[in-house]
C-alpha atoms as a PDB file:
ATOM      1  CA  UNK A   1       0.000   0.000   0.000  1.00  0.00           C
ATOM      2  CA  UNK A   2       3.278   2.212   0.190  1.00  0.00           C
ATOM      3  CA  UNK A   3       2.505   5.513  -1.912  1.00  0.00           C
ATOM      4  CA  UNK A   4      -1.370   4.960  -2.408  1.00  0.00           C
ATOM      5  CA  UNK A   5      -2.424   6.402   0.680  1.00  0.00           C
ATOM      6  CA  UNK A   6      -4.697   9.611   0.652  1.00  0.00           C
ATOM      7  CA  UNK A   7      -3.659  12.352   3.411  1.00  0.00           C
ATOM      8  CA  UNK A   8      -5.245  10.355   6.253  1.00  0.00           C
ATOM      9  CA  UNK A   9      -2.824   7.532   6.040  1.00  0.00           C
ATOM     10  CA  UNK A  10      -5.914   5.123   4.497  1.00  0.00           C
ATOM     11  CA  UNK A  11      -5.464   2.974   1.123  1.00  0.00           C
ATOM     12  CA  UNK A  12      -6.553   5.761  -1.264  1.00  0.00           C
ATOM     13  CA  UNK A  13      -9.895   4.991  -3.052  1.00  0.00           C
ATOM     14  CA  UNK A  14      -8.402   5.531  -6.321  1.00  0.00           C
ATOM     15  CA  UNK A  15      -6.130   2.990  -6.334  1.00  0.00           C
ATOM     16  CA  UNK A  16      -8.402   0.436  -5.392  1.00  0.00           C
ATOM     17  CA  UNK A  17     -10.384   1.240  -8.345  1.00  0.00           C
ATOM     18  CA  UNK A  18      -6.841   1.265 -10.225  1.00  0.00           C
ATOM     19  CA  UNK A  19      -6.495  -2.241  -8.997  1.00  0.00           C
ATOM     20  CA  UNK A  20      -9.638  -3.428  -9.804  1.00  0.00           C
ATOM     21  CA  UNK A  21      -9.801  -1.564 -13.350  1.00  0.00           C
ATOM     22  CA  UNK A  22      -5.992  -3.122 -14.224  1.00  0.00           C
ATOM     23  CA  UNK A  23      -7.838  -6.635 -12.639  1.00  0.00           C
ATOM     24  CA  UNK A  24     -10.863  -6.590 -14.851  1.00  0.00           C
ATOM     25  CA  UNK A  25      -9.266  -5.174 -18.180  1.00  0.00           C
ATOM     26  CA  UNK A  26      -6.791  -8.247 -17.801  1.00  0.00           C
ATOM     27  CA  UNK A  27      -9.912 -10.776 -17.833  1.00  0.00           C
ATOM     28  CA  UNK A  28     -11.709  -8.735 -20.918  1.00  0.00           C
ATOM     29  CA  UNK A  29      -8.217  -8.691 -22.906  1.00  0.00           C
ATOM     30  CA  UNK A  30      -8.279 -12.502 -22.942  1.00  0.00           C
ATOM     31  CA  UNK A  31     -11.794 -13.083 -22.971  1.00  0.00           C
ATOM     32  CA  UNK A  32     -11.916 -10.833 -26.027  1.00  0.00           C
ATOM     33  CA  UNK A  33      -8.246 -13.076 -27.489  1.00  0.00           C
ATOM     34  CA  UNK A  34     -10.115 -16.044 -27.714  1.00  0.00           C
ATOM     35  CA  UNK A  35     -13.330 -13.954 -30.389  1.00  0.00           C
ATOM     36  CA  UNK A  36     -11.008 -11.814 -32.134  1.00  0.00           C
ATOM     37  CA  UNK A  37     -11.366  -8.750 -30.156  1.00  0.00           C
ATOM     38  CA  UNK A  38      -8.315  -8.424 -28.186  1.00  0.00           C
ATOM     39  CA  UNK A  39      -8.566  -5.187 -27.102  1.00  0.00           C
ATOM     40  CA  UNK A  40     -10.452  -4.178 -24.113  1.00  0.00           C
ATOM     41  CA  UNK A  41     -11.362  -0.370 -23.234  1.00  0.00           C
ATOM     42  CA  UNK A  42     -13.246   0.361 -19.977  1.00  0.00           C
ATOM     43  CA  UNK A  43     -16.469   2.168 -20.411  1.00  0.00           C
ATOM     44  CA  UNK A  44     -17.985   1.807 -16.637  1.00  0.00           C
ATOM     45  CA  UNK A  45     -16.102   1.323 -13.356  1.00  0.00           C
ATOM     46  CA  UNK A  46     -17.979   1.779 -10.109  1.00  0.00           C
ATOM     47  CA  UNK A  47     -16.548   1.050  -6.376  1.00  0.00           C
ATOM     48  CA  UNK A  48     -18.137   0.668  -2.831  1.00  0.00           C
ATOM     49  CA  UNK A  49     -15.492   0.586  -0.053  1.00  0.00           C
ATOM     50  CA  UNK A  50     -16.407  -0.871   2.467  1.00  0.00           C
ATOM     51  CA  UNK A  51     -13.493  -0.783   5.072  1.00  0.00           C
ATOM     52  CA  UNK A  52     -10.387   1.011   5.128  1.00  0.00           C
ATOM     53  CA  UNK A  53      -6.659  -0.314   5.211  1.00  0.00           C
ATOM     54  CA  UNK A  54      -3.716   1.556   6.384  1.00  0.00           C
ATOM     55  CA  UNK A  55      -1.241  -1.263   6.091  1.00  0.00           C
ATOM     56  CA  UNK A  56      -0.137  -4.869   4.736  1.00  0.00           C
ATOM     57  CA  UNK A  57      -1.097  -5.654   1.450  1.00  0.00           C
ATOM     58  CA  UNK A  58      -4.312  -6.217  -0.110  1.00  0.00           C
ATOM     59  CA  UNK A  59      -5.378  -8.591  -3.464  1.00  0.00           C
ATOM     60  CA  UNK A  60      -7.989  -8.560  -6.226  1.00  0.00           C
ATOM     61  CA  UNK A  61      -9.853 -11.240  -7.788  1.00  0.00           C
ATOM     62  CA  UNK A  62     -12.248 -10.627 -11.123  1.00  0.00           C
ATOM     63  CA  UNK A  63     -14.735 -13.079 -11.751  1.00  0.00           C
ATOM     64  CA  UNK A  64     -17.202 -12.609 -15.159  1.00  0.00           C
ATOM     65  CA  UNK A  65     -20.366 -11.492 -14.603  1.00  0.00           C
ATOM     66  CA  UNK A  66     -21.066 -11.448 -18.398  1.00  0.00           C
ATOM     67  CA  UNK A  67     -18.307 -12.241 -21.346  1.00  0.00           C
ATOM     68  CA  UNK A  68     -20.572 -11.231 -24.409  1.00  0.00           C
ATOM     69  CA  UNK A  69     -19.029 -11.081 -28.022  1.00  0.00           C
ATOM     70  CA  UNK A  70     -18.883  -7.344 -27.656  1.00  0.00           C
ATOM     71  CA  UNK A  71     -19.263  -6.418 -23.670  1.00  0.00           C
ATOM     72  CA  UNK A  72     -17.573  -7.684 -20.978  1.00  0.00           C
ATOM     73  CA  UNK A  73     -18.486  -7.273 -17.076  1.00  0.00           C
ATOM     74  CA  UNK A  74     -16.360  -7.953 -14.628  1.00  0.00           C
ATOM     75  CA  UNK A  75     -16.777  -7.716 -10.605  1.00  0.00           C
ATOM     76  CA  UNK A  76     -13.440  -7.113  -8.750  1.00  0.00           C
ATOM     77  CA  UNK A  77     -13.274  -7.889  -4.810  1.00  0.00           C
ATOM     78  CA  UNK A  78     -10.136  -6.420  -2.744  1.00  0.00           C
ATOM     79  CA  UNK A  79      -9.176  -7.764   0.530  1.00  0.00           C
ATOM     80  CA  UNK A  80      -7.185  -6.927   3.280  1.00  0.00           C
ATOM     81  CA  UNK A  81      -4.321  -9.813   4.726  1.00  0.00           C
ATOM     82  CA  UNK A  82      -7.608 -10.790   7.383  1.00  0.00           C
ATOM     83  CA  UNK A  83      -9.573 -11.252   3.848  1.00  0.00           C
ATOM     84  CA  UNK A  84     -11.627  -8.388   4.720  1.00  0.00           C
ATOM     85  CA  UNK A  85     -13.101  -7.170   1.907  1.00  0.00           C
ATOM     86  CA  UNK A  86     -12.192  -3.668   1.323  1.00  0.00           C
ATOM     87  CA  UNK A  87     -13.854  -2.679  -1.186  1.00  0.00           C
ATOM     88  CA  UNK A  88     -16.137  -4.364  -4.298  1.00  0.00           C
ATOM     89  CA  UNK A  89     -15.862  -2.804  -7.655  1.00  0.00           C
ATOM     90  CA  UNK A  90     -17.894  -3.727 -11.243  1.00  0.00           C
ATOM     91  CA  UNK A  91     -16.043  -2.884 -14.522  1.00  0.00           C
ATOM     92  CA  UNK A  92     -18.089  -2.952 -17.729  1.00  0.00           C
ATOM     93  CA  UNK A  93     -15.194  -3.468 -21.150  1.00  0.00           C
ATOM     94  CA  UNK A  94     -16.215  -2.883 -24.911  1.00  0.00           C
ATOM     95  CA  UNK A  95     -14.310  -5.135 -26.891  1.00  0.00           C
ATOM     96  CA  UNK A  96     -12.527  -3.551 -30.205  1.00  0.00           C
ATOM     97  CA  UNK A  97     -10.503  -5.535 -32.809  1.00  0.00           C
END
């Protein structure tokens, strides 16, 4: 979490949504590999934290909500080392060739 900390010393919001837009755009990119579209661009993120971190590290997992031939949908979780989740974020990818 070293230099993603807003001025109150808590995991900065933006950086979780970083996380979980770098997350979901990785699932959408190979999604979109395997149908000819390998090129993912984000067209909706939204984020609800739900608990803050000052320390330690925390990880992502994306799991497909919907892997159309077109749009992809992605929900990203982020937990704390207790796996607390921290926050829950939903990315929405259009998929180019």
């Amino acid at each position: 979490m070293e230099g993603n900390t807003q001025p109150f010393g808590l995991l900065h919001g933006g950086a979780s949504c970083v996380l979980a837009e770098t997350l979901g755009s990785i699932g959408a990119t190979l999604h979109g590999s395997t149908i000819g579209r390998p090129y993912a661009v984000g067209v909706d993120i939204s984020a609800t934290h739900h608990k803050a971190a000052r320390t330690g590290l925390v990880t992502g997992v994306a799991t497909p909500l919907h892997r159309g031939g077109t749009v992809v949908t992605y929900e990203i979780v982020i937990t704390d080392e207790e796996d607390q989740r921290i926050c829950t974020a939903r990315l929405t990818c259009l998929l180019r060739k």
